[in-house]
C-alpha atoms as a PDB file:
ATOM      1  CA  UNK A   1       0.000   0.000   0.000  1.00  0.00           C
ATOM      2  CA  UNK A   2       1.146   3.619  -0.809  1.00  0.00           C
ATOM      3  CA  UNK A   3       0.332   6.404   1.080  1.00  0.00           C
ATOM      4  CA  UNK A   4      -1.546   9.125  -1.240  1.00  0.00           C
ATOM      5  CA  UNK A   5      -2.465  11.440   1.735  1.00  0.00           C
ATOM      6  CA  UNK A   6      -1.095  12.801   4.600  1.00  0.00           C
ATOM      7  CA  UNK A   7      -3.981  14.797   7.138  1.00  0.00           C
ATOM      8  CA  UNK A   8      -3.145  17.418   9.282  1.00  0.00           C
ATOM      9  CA  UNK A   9      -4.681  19.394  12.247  1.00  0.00           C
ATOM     10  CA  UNK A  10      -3.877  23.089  12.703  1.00  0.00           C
ATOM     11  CA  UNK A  11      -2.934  23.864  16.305  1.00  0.00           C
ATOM     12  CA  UNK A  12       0.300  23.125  17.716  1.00  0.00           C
ATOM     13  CA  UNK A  13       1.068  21.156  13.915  1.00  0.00           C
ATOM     14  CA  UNK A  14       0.799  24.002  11.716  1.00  0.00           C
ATOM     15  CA  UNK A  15      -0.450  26.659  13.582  1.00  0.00           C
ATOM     16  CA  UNK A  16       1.928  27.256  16.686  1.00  0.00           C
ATOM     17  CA  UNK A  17      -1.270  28.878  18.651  1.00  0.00           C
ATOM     18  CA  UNK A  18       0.429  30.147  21.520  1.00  0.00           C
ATOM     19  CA  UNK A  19       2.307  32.796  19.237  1.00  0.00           C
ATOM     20  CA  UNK A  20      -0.548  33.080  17.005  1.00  0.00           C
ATOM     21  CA  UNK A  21      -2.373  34.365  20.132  1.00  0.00           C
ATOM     22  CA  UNK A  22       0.589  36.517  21.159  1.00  0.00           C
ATOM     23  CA  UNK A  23       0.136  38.193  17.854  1.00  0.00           C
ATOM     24  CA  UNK A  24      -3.709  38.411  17.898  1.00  0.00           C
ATOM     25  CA  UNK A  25      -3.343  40.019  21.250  1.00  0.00           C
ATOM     26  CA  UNK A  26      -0.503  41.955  19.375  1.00  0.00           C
ATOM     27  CA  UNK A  27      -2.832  43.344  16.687  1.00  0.00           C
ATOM     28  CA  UNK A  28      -6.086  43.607  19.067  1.00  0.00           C
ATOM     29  CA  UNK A  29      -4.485  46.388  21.026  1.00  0.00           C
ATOM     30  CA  UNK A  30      -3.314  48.263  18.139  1.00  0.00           C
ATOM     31  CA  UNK A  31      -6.490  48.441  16.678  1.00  0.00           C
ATOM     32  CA  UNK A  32      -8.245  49.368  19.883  1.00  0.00           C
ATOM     33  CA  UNK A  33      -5.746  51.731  21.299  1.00  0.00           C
ATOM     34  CA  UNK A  34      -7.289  54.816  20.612  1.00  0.00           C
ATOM     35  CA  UNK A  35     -10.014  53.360  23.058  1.00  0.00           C
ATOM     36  CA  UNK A  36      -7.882  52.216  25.657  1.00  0.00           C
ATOM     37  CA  UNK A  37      -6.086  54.398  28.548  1.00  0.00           C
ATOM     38  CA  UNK A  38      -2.924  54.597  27.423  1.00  0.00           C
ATOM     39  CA  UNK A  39      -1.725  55.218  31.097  1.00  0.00           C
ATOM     40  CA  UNK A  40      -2.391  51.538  31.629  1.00  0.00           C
ATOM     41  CA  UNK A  41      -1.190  50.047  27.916  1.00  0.00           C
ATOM     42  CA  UNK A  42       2.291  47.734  29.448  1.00  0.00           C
ATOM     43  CA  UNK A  43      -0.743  46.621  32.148  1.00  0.00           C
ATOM     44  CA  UNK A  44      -3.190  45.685  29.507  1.00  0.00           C
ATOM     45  CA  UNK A  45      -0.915  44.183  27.245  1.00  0.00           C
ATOM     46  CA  UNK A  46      -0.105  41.897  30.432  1.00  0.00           C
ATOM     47  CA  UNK A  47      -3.724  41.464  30.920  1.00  0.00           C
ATOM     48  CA  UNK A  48      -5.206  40.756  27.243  1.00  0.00           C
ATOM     49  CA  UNK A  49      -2.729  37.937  26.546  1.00  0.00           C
ATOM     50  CA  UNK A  50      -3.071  36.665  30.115  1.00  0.00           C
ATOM     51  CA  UNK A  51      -7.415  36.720  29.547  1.00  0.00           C
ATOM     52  CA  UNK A  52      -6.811  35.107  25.583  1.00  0.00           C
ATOM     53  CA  UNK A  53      -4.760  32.012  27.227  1.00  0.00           C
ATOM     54  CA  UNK A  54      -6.943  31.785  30.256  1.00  0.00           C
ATOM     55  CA  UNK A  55     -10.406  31.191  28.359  1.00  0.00           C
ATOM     56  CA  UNK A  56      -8.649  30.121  24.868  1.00  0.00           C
ATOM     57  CA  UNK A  57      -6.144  27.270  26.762  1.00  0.00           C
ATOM     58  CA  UNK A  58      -4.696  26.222  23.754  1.00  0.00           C
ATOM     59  CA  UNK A  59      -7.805  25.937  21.851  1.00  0.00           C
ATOM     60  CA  UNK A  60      -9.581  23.683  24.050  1.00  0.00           C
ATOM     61  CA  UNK A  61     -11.728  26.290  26.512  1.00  0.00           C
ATOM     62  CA  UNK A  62     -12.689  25.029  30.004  1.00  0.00           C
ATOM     63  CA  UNK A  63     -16.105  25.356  30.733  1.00  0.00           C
ATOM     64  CA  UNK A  64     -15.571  27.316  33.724  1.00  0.00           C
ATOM     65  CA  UNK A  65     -13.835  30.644  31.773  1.00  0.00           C
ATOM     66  CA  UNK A  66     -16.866  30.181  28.843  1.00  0.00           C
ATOM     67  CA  UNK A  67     -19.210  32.957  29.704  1.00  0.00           C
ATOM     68  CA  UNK A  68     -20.667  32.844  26.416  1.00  0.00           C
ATOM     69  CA  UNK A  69     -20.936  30.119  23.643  1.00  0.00           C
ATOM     70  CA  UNK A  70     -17.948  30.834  22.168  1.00  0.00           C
ATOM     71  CA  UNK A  71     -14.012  31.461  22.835  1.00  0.00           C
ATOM     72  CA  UNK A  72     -14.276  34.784  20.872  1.00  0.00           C
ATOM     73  CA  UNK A  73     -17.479  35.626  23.272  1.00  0.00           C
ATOM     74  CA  UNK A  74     -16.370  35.207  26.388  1.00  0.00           C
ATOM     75  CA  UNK A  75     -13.132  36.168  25.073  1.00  0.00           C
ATOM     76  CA  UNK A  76     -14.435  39.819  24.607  1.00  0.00           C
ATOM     77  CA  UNK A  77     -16.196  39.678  27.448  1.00  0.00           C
ATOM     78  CA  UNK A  78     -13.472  39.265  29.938  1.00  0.00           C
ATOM     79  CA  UNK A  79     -11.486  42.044  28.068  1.00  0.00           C
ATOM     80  CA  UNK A  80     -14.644  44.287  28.531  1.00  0.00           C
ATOM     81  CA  UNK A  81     -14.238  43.757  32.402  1.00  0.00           C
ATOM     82  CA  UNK A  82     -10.755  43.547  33.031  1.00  0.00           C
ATOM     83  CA  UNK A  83      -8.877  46.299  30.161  1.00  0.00           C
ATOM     84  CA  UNK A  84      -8.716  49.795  31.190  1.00  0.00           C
ATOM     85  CA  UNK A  85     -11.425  51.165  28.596  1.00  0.00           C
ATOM     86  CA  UNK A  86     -11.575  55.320  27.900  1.00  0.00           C
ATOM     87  CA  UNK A  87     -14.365  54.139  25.859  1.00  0.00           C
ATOM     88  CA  UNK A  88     -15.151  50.132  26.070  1.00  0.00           C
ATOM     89  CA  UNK A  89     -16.422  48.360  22.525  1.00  0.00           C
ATOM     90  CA  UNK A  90     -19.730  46.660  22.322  1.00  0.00           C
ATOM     91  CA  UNK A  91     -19.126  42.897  22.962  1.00  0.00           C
ATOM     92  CA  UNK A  92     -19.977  42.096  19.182  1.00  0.00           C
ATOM     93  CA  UNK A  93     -17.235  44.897  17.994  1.00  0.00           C
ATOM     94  CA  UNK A  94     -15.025  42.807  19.988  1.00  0.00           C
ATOM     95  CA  UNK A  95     -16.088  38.819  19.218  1.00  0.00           C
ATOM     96  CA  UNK A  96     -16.597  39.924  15.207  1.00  0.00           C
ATOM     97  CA  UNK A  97     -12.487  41.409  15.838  1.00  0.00           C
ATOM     98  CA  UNK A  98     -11.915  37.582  16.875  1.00  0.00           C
ATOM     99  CA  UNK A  99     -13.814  35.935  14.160  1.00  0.00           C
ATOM    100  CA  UNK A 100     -12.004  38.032  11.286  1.00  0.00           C
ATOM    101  CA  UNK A 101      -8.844  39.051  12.924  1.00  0.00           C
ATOM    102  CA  UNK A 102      -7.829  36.120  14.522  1.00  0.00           C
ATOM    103  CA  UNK A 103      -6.839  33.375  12.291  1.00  0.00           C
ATOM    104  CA  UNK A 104      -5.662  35.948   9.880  1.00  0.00           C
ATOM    105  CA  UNK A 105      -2.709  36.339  13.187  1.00  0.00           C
ATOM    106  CA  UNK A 106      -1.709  32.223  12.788  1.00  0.00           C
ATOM    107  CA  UNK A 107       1.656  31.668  12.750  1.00  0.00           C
ATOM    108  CA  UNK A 108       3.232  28.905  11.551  1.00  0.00           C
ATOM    109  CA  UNK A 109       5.280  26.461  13.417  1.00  0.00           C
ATOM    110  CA  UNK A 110       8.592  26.033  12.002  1.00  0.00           C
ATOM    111  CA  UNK A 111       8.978  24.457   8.717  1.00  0.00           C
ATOM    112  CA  UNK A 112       5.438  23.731   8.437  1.00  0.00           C
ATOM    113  CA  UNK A 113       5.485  25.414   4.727  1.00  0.00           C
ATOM    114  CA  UNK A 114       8.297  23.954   3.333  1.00  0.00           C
ATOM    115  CA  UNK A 115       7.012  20.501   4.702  1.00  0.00           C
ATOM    116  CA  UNK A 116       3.874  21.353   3.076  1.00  0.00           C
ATOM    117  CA  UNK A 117       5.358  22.198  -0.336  1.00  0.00           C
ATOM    118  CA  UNK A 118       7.391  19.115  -0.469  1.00  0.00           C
ATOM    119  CA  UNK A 119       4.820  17.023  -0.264  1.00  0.00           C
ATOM    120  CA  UNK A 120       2.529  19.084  -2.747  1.00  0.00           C
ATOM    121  CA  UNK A 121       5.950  18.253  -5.734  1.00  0.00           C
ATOM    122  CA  UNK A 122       5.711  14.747  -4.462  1.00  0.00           C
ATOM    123  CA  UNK A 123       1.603  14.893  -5.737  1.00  0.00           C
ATOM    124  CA  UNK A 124       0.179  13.943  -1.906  1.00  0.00           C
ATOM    125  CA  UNK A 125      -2.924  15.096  -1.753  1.00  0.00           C
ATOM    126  CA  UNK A 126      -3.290  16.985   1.605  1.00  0.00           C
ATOM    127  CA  UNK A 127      -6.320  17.707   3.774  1.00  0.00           C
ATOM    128  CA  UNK A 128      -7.115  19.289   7.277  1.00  0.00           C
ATOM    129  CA  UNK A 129      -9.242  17.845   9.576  1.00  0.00           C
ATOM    130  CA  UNK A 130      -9.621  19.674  12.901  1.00  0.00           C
ATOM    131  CA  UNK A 131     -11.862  20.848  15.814  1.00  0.00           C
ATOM    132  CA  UNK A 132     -13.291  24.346  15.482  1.00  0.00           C
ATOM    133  CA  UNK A 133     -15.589  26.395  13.019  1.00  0.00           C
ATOM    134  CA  UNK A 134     -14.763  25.842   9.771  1.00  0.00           C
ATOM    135  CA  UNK A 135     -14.700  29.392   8.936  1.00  0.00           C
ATOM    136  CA  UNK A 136     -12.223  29.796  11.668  1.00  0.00           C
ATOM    137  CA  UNK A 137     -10.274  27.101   9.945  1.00  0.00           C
ATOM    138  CA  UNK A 138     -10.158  28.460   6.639  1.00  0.00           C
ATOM    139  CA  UNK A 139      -9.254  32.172   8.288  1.00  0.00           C
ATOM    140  CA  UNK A 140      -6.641  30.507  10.061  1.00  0.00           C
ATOM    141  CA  UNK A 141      -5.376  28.934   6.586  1.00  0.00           C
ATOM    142  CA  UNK A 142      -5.423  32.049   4.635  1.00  0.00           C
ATOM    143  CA  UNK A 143      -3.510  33.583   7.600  1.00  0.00           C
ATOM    144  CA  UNK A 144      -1.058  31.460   7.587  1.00  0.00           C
ATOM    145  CA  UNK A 145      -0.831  31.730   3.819  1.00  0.00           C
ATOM    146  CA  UNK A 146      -1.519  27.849   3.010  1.00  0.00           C
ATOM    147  CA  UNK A 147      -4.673  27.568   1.604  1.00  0.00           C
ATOM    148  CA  UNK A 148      -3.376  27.051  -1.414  1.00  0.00           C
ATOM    149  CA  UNK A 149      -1.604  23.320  -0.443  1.00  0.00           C
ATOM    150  CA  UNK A 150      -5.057  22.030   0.607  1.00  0.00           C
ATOM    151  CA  UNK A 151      -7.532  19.817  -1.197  1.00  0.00           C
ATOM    152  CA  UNK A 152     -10.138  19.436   1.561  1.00  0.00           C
ATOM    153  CA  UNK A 153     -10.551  21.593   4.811  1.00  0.00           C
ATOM    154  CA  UNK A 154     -13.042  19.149   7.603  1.00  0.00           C
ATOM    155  CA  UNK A 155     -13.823  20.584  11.158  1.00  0.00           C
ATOM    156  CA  UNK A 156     -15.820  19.475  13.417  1.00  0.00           C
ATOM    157  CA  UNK A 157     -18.570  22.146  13.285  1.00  0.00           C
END
């Protein structure tokens, strides 16, 4: 038998999420800083990446930090509470931010493209099957600049 496939998940395989939320957080307070207190912006840079990893853990929420149905949700809820807001977003600014900005923030883990292109010249056919929205998983894709390599995207919503 000859393998003709080769699947792949996206966090911590080709996504290193722990980065890719370091630059989410990154980009999230750039874009809201004109509605932050920039008095407090070393305290809330602290506090937004500590808030992502304590309700996103890795991907895999616990049900205790889920104030909402989603990670993006209760995401942007906690931020909300704990930032230091001159003028606080609505909590669907703030969960539509996560939905379009933060897959386009993936980063990849560390040879994951030229992996990917090898096997692409070698005529695998590739495919992603994962946990998540699939929206999510095809903004995470084009963040990360490999939606091109893929012949089927499968999550679990």
């Amino acid at each position: 038998m000859t393998i003709q496939a080769v699947l792949f998940d996206l966090d911590n395989t080709l996504t290193h999420r722990d980065q890719s939320v370091q630059a989410f957080s990154h980009h999230l307070l750039k874009s809201f800083a004109s509605q932050l207190d920039q008095q407090n912006a070393t305290e809330d840079a602290l506090k937004t990446l500590d808030i992502i990893r304590r309700i996103d853990n890795g991907g895999y929420p616990k049900k205790e930090y889920l104030t909402h149905p989603s990670i993006a949700a209760s995401v942007a809820h906690a931020l909300i509470q704990e930032l230091n807001w001159e003028v606080p977003p609505s909590l669907a600014t703030l969960t539509e931010f996560w939905f379009e900005q933060f897959g386009l923030s993936a980063v990849a883990m560390p040879g994951a493209d030229n992996l990917l292109e090898q096997l692409k010249q070698r005529d695998y056919k590739l495919a992603v099957i994962s946990n998540g929205g699939h929206a999510t998983r095809l903004k995470i894709l084009e963040g990360l600049g490999f939606r091109h390599y893929f012949d089927a995207v499968f999550s679990s919503e």
